[in-house]
PDB file of N, CA and C in Angstrom:
ATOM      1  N   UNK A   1      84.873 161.825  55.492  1.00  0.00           N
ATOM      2  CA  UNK A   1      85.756 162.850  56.018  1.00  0.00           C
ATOM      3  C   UNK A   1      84.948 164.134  56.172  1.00  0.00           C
ATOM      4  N   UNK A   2      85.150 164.589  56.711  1.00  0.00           N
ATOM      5  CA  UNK A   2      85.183 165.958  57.650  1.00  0.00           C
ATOM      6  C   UNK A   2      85.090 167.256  57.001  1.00  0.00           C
ATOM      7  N   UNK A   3      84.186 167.926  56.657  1.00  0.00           N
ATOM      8  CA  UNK A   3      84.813 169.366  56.009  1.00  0.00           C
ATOM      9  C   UNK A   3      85.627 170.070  56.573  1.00  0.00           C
ATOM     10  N   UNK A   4      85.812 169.636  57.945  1.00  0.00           N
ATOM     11  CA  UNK A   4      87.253 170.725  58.552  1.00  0.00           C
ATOM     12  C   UNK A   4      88.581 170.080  57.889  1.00  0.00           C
ATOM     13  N   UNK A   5      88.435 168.564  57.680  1.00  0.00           N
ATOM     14  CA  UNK A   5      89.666 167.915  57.272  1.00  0.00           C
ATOM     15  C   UNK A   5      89.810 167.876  55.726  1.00  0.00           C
ATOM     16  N   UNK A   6      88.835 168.316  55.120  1.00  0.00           N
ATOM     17  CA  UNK A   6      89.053 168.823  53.198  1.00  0.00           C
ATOM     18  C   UNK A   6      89.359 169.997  53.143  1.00  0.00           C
ATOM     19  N   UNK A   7      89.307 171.133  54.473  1.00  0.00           N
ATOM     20  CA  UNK A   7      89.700 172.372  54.680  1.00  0.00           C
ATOM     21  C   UNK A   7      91.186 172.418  55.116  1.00  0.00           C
ATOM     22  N   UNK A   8      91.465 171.847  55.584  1.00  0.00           N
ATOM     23  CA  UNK A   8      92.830 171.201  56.480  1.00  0.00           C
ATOM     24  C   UNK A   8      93.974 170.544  55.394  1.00  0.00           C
ATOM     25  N   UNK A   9      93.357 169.606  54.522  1.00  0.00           N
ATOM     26  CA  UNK A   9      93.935 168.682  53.192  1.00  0.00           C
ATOM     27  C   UNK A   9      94.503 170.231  52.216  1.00  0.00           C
ATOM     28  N   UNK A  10      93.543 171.122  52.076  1.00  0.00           N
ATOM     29  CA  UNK A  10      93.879 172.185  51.713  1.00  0.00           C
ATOM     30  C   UNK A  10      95.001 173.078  51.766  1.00  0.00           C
ATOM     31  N   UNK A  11      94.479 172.991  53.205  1.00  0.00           N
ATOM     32  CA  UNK A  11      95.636 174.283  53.835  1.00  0.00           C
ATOM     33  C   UNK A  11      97.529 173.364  53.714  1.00  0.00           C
ATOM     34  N   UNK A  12      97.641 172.375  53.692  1.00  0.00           N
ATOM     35  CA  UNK A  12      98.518 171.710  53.820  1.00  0.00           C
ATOM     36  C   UNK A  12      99.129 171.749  52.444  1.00  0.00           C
ATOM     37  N   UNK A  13      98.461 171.655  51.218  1.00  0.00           N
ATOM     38  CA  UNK A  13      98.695 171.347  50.152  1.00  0.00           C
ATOM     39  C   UNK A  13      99.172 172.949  49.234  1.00  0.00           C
ATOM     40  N   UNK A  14      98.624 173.942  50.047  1.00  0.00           N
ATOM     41  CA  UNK A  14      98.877 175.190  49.813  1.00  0.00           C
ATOM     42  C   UNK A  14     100.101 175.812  49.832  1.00  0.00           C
ATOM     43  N   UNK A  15     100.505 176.296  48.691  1.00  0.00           N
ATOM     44  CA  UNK A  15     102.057 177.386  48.633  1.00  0.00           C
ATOM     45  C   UNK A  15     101.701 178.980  48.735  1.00  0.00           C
ATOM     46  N   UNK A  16     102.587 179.572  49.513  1.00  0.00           N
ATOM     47  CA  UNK A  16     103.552 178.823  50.177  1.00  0.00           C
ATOM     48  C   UNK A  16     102.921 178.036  51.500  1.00  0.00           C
ATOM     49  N   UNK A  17     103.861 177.446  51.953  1.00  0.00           N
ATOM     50  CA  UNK A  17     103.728 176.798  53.010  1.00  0.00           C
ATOM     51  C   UNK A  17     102.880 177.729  54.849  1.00  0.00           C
ATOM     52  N   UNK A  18     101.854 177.526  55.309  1.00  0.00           N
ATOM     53  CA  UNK A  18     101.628 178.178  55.939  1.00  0.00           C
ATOM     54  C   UNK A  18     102.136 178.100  57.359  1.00  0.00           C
ATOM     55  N   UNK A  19     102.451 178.305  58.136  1.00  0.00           N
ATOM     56  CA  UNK A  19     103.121 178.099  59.635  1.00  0.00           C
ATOM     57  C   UNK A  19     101.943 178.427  60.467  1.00  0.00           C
ATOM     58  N   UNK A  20     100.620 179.083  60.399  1.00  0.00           N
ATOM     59  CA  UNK A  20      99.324 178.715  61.206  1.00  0.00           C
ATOM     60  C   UNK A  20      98.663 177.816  61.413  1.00  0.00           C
ATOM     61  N   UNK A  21      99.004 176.707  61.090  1.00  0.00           N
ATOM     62  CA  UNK A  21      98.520 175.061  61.287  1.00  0.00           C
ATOM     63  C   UNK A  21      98.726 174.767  62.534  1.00  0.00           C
ATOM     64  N   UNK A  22      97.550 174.537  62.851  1.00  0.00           N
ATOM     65  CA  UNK A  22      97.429 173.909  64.518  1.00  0.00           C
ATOM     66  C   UNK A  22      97.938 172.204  64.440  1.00  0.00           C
ATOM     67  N   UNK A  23      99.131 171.975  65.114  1.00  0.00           N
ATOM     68  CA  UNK A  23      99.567 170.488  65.472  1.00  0.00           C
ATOM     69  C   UNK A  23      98.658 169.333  65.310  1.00  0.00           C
ATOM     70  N   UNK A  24      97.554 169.944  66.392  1.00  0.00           N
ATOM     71  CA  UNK A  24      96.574 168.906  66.783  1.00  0.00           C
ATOM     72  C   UNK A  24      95.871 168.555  65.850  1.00  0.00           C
ATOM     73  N   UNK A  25      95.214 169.402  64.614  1.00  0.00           N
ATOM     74  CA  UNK A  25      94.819 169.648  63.140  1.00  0.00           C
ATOM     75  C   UNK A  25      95.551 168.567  62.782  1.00  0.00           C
ATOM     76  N   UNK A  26      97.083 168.361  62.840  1.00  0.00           N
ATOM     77  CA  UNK A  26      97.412 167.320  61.922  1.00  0.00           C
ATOM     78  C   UNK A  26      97.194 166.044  62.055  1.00  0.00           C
ATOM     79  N   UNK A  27      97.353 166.178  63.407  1.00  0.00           N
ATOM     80  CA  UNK A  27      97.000 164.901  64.131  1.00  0.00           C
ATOM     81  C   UNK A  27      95.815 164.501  63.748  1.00  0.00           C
ATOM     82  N   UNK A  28      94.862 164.990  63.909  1.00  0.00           N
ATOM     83  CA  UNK A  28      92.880 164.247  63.915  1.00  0.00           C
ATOM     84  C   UNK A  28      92.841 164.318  62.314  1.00  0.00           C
ATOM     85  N   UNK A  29      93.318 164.839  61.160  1.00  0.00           N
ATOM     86  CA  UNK A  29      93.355 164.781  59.677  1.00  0.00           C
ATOM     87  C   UNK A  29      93.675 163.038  59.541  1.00  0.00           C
ATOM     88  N   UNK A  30      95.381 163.020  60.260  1.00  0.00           N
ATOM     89  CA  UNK A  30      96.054 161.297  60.002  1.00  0.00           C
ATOM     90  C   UNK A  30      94.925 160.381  60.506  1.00  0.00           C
ATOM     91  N   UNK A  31      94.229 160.702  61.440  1.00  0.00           N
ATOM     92  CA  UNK A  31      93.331 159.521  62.411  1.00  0.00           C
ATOM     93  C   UNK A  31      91.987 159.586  61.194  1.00  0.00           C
ATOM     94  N   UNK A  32      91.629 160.914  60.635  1.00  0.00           N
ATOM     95  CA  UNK A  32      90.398 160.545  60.110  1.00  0.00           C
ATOM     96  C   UNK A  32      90.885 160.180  58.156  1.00  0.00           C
ATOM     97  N   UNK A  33      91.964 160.229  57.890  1.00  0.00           N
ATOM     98  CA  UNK A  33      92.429 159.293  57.018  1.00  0.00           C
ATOM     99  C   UNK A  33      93.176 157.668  57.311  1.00  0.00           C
ATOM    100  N   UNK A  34      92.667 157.008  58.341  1.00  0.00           N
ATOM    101  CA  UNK A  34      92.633 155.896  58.913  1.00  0.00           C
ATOM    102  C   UNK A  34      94.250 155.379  59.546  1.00  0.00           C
ATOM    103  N   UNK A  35      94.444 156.701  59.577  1.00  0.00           N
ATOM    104  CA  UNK A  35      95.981 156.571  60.099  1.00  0.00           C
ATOM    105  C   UNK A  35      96.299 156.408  61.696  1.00  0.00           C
ATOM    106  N   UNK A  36      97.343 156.080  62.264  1.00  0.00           N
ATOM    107  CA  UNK A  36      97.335 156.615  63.556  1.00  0.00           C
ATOM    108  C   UNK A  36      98.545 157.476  63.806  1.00  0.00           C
ATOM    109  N   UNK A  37      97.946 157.977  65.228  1.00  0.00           N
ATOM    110  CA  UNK A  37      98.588 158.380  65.757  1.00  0.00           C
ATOM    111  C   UNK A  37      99.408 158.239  67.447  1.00  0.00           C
ATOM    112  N   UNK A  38     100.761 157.860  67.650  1.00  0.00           N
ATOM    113  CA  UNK A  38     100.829 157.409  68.958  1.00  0.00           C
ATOM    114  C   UNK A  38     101.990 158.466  69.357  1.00  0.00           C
ATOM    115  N   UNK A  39     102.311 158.282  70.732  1.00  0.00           N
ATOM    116  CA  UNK A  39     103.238 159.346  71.544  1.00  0.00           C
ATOM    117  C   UNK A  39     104.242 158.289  71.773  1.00  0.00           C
ATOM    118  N   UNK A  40     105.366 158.923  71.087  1.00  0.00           N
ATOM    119  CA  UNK A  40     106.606 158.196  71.065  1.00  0.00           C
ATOM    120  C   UNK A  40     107.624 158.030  72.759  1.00  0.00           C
ATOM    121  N   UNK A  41     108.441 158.849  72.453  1.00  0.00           N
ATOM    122  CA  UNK A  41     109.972 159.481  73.225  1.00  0.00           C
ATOM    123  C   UNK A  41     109.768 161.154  73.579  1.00  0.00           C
ATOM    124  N   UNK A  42     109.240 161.276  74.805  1.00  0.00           N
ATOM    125  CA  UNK A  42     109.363 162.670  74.677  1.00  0.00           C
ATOM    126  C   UNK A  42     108.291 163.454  74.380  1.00  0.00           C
ATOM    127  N   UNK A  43     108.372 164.519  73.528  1.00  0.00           N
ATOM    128  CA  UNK A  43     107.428 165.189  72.433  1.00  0.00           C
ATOM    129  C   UNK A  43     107.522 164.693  70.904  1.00  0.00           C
ATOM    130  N   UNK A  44     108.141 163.185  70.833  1.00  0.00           N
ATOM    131  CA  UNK A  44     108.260 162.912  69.636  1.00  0.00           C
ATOM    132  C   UNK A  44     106.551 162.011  69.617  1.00  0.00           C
ATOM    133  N   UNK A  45     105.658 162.051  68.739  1.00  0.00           N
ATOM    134  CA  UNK A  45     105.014 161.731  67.925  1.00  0.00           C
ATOM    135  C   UNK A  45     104.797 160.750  66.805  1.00  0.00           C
ATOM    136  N   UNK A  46     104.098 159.727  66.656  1.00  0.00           N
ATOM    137  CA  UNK A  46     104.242 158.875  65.227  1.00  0.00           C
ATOM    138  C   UNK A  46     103.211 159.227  64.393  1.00  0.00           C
ATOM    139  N   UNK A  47     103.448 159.299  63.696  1.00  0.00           N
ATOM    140  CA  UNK A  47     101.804 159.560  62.400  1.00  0.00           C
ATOM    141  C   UNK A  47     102.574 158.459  61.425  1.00  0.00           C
ATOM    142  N   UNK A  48     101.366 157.172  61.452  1.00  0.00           N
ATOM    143  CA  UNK A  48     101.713 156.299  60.188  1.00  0.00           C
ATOM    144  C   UNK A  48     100.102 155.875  59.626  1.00  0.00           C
ATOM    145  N   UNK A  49     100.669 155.924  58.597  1.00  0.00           N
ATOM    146  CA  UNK A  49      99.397 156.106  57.597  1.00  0.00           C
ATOM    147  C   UNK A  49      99.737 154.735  56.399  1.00  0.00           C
ATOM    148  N   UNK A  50      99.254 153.851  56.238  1.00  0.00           N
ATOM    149  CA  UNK A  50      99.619 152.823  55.399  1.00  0.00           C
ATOM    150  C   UNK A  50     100.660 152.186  55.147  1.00  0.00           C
ATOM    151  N   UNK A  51     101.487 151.847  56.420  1.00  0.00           N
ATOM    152  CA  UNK A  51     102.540 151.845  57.086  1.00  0.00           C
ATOM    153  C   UNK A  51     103.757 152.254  56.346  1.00  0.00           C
ATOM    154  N   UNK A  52     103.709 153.341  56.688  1.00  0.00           N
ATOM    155  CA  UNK A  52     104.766 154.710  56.315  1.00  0.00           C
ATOM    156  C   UNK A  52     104.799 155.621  57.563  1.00  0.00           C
ATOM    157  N   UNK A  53     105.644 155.993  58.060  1.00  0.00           N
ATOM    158  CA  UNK A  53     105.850 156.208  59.324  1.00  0.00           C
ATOM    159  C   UNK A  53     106.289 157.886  59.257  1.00  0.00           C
ATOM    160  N   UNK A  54     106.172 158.987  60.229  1.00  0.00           N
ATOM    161  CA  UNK A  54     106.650 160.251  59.773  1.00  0.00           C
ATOM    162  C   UNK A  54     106.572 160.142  61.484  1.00  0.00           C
ATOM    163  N   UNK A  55     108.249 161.207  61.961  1.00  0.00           N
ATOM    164  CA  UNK A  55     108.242 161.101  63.221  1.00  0.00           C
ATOM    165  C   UNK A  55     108.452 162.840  64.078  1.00  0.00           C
ATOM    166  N   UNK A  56     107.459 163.477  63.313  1.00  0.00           N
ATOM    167  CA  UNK A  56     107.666 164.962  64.248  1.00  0.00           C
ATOM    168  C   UNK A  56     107.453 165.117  65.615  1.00  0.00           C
ATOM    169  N   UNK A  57     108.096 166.445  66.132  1.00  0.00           N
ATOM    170  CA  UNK A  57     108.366 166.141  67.387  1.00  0.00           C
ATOM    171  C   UNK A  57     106.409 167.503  67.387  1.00  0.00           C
ATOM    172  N   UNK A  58     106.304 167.134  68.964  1.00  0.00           N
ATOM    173  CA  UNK A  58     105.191 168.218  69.489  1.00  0.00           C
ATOM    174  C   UNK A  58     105.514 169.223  69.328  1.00  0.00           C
ATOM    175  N   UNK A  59     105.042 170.774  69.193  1.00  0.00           N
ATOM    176  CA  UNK A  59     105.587 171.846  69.519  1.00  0.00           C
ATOM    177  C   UNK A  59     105.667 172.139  71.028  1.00  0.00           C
ATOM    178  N   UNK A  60     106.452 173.102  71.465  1.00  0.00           N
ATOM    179  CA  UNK A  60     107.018 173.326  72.934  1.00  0.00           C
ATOM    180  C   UNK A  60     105.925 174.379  73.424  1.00  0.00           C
ATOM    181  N   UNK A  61     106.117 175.603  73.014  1.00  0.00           N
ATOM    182  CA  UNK A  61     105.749 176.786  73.371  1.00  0.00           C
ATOM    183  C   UNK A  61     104.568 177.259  72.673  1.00  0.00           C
ATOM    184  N   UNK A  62     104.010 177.025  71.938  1.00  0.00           N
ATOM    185  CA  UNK A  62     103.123 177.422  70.551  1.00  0.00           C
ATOM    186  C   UNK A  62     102.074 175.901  70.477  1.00  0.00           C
ATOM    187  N   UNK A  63     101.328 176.359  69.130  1.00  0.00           N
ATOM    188  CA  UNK A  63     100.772 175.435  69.033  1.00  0.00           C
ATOM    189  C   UNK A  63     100.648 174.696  67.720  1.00  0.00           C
ATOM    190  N   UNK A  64     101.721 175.721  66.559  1.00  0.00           N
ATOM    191  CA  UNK A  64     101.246 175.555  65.331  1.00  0.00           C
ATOM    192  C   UNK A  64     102.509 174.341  65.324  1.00  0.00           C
ATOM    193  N   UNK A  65     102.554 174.082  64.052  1.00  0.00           N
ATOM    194  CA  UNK A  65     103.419 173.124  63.504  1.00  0.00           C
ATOM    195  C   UNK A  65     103.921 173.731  62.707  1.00  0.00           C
ATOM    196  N   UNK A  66     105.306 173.712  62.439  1.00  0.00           N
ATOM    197  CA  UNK A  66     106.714 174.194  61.683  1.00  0.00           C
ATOM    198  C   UNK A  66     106.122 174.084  60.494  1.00  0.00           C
ATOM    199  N   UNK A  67     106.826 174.888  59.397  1.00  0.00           N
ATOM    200  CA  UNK A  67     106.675 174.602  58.068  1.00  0.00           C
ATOM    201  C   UNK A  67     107.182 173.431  58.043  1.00  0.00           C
ATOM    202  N   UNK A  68     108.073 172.947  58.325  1.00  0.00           N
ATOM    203  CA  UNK A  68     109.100 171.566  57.532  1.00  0.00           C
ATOM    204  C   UNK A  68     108.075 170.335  58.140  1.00  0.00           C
ATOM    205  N   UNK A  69     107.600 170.218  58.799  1.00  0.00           N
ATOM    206  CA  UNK A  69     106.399 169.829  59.547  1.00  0.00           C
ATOM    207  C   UNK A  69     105.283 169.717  58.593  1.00  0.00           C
ATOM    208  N   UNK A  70     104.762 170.639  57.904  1.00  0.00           N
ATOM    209  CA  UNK A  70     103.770 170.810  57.244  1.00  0.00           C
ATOM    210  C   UNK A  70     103.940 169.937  56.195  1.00  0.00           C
ATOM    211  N   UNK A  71     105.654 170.370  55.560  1.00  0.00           N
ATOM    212  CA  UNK A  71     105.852 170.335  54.409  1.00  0.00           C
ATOM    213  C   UNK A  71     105.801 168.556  54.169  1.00  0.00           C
ATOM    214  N   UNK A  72     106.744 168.225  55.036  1.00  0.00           N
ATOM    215  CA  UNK A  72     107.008 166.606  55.273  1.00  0.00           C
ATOM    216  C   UNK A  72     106.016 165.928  55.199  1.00  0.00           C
ATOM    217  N   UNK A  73     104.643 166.133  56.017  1.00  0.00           N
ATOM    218  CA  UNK A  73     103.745 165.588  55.979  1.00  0.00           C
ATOM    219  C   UNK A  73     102.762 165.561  54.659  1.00  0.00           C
ATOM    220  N   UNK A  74     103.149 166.610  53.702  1.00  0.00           N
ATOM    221  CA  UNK A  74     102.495 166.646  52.488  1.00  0.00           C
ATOM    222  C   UNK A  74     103.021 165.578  51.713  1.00  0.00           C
ATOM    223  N   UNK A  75     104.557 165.420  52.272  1.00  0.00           N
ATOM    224  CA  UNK A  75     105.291 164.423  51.187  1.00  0.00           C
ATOM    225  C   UNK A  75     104.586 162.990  51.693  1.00  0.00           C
ATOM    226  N   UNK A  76     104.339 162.934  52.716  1.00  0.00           N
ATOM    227  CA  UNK A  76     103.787 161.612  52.949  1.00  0.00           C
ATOM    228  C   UNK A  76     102.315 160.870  52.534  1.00  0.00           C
ATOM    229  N   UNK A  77     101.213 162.510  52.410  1.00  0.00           N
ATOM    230  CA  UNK A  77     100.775 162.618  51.310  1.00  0.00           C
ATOM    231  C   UNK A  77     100.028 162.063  50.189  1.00  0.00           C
ATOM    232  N   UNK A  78     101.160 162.896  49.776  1.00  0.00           N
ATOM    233  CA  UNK A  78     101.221 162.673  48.044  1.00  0.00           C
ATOM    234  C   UNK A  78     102.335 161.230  47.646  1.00  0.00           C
ATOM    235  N   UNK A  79     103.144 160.495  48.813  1.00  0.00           N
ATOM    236  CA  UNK A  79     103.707 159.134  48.450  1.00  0.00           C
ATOM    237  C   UNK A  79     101.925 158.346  48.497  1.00  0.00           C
ATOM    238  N   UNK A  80     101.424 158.769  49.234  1.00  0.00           N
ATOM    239  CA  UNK A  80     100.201 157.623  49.480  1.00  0.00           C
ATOM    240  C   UNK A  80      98.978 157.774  48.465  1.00  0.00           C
ATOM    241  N   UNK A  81      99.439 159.117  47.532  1.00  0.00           N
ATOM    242  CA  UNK A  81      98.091 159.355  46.436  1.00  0.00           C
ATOM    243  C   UNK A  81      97.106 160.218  47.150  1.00  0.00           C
ATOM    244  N   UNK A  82      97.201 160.861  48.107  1.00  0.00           N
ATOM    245  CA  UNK A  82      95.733 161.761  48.937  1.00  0.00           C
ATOM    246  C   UNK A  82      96.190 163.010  48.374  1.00  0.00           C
ATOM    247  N   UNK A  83      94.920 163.783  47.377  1.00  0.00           N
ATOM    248  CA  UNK A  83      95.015 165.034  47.265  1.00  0.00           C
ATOM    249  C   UNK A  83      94.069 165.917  47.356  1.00  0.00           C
ATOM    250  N   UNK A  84      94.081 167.288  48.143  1.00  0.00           N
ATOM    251  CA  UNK A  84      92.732 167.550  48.045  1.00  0.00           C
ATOM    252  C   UNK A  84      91.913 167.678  47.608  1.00  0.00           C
TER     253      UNK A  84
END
């Protein structure tokens, strides 16, 4: 892994929750923890990681990803044991 993605594992795991997280950041983190990622319905998104499935949508206007976004994806996580 990546020092941008032990920088990234970081920022995710960090309180409070930050709302400057670039989307795409989350995306290439799931792929380089052997996860994927595919384009659903829309701007909906799959990130499954040891088949556990998390289904956020793209952002519209922006580029960051929502806190609840952030947050969710930490829970998915810490179900799978990854900490930074």
């Amino acid at each position: 892994m990546k020092f941008k993605h032990v920088k990234m594992l970081k920022a995710i795991f960090a309180t409070p929750t930050s709302a400057s997280i670039i989307f795409a950041d989350l995306e290439s983190l799931v792929k380089a923890l052997g996860g994927t990622v595919r384009e659903g319905a829309g701007s909906r998104v799959v990130f499954e990681l040891n088949g556990k499935r998390l289904y956020p949508h793209r952002p519209h206007l922006g580029k960051e990803a929502k806190r609840y976004q952030v947050e969710e994806l930490r829970a998915l996580l810490e179900m799978e044991g990854i900490q930074p």
